[in-house]
C-alpha atoms as a PDB file:
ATOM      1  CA  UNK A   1     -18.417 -60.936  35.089  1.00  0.00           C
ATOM      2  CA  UNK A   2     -17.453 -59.313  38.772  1.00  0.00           C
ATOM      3  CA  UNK A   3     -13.809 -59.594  37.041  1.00  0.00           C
ATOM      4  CA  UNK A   4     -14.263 -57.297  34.595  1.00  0.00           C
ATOM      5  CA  UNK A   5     -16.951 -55.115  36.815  1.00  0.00           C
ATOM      6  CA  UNK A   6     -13.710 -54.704  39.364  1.00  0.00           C
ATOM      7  CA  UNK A   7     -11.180 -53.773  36.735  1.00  0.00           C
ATOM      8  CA  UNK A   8     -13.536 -51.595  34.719  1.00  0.00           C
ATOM      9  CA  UNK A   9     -14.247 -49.789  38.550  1.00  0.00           C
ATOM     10  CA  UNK A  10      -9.948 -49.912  38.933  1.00  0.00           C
ATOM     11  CA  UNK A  11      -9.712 -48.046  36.160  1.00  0.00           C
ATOM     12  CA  UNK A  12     -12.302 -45.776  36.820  1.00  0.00           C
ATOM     13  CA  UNK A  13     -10.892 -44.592  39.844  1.00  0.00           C
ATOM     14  CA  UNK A  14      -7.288 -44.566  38.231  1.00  0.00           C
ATOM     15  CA  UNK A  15      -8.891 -41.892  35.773  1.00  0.00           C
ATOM     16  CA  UNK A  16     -10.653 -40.205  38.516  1.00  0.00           C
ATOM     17  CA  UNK A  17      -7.350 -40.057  40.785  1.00  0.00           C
ATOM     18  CA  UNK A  18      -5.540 -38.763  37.527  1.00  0.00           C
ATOM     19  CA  UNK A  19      -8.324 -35.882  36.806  1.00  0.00           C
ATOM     20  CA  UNK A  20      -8.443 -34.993  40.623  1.00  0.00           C
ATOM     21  CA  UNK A  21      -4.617 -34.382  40.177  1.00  0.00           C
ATOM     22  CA  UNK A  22      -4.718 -32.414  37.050  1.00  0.00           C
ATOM     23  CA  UNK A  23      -7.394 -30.055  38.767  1.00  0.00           C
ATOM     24  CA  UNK A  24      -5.214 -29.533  41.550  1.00  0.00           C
ATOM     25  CA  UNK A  25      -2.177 -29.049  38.675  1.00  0.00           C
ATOM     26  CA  UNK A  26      -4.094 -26.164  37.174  1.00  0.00           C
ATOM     27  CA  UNK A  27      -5.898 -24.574  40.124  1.00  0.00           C
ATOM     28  CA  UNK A  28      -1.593 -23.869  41.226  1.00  0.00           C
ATOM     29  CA  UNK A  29      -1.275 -22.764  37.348  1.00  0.00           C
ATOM     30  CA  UNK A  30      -4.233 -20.297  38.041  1.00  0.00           C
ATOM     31  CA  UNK A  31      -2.633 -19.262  41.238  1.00  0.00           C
ATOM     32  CA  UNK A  32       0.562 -18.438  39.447  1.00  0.00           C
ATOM     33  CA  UNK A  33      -1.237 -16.591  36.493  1.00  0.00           C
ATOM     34  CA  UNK A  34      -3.242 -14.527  39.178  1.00  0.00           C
ATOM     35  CA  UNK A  35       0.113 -14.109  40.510  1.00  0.00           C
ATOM     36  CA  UNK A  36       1.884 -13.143  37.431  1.00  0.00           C
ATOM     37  CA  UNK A  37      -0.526 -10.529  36.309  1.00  0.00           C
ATOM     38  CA  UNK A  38      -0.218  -8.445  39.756  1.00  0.00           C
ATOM     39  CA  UNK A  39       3.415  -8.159  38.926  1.00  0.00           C
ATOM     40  CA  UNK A  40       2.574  -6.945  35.924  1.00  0.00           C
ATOM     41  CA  UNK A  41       0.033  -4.649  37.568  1.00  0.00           C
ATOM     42  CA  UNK A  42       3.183  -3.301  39.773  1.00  0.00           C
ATOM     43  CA  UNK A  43       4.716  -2.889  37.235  1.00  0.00           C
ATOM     44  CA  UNK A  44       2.883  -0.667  35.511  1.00  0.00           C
ATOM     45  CA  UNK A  45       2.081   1.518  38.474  1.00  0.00           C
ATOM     46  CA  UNK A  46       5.760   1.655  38.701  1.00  0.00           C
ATOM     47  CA  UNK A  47       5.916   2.671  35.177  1.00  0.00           C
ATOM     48  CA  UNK A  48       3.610   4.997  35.304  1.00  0.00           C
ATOM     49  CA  UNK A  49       4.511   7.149  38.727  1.00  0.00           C
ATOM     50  CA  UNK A  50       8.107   7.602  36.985  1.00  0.00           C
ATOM     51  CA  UNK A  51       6.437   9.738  34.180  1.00  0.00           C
ATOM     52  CA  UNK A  52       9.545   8.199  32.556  1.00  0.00           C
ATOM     53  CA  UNK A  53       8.636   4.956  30.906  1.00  0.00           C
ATOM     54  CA  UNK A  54      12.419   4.293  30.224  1.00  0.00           C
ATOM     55  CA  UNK A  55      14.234   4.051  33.679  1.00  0.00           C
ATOM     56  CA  UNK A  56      16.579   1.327  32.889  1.00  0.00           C
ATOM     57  CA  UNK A  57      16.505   0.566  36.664  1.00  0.00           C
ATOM     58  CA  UNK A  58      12.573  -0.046  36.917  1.00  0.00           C
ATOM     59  CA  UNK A  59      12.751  -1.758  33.498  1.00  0.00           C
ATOM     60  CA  UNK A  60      15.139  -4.128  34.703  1.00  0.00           C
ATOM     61  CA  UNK A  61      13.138  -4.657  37.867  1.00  0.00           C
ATOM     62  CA  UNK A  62       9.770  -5.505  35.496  1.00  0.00           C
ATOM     63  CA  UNK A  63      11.877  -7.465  33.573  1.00  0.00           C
ATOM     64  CA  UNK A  64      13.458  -9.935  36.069  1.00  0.00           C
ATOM     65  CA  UNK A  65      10.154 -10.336  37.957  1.00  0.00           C
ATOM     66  CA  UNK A  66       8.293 -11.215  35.066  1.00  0.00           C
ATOM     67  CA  UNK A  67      11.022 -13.981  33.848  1.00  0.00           C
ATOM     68  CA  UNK A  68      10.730 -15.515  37.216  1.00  0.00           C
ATOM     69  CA  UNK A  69       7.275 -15.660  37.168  1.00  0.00           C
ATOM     70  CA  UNK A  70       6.798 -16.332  33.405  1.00  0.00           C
ATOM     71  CA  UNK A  71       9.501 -19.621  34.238  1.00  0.00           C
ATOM     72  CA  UNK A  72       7.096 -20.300  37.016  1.00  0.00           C
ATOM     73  CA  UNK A  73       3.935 -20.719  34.372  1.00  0.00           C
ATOM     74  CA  UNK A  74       5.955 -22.658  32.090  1.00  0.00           C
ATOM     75  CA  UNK A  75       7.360 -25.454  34.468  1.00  0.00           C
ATOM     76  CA  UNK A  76       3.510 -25.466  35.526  1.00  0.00           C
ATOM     77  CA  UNK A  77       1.860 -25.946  32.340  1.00  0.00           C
ATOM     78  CA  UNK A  78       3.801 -28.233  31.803  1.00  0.00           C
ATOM     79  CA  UNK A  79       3.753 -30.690  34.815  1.00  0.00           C
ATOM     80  CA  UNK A  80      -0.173 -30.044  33.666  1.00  0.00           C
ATOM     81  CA  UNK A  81      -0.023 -31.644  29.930  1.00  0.00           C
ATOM     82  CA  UNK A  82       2.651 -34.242  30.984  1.00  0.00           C
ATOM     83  CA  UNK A  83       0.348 -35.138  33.414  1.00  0.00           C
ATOM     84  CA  UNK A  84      -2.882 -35.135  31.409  1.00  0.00           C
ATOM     85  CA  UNK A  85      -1.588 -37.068  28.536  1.00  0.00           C
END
């Protein structure tokens, strides 16, 4: 009986050690998001002071700092699902 008690308690704190990790995953993926959308934000102001929504310097600008950061939410989510699953 304490056999199985001790690995059906191992196992519980495997899965709690693997949930504590995925929280942490995600709280980083929020981070980035929260991240990510004041880019966006900057962008838009950028935009928007130009009066001239088709500067194809400020575009490009929008452009490269959202890839980075929109490669940055992608490796994230998923290091999350790899490591849920």
């Amino acid at each position: 009986m304490k056999v199985r008690w001790d690995a059906l308690n191992n196992a519980a704190l495997a899965r709690i050690q693997e949930l504590e990790d995925a929280s942490a995953r995600l709280g980083e993926f929020n981070d980035n998001v929260r991240d990510l959308k004041n880019v966006l934000n900057r962008c838009e102001d950028k935009l928007q002071a130009t009066g001239d929504n088709k500067d194809p310097k400020i575009l490009q600008v929008c452009h490269n700092s959202n890839a980075i950061n929109n490669l940055t939410i992608a490796i994230n989510v998923k290091l999350v699902n790899d490591k849920i699953k």
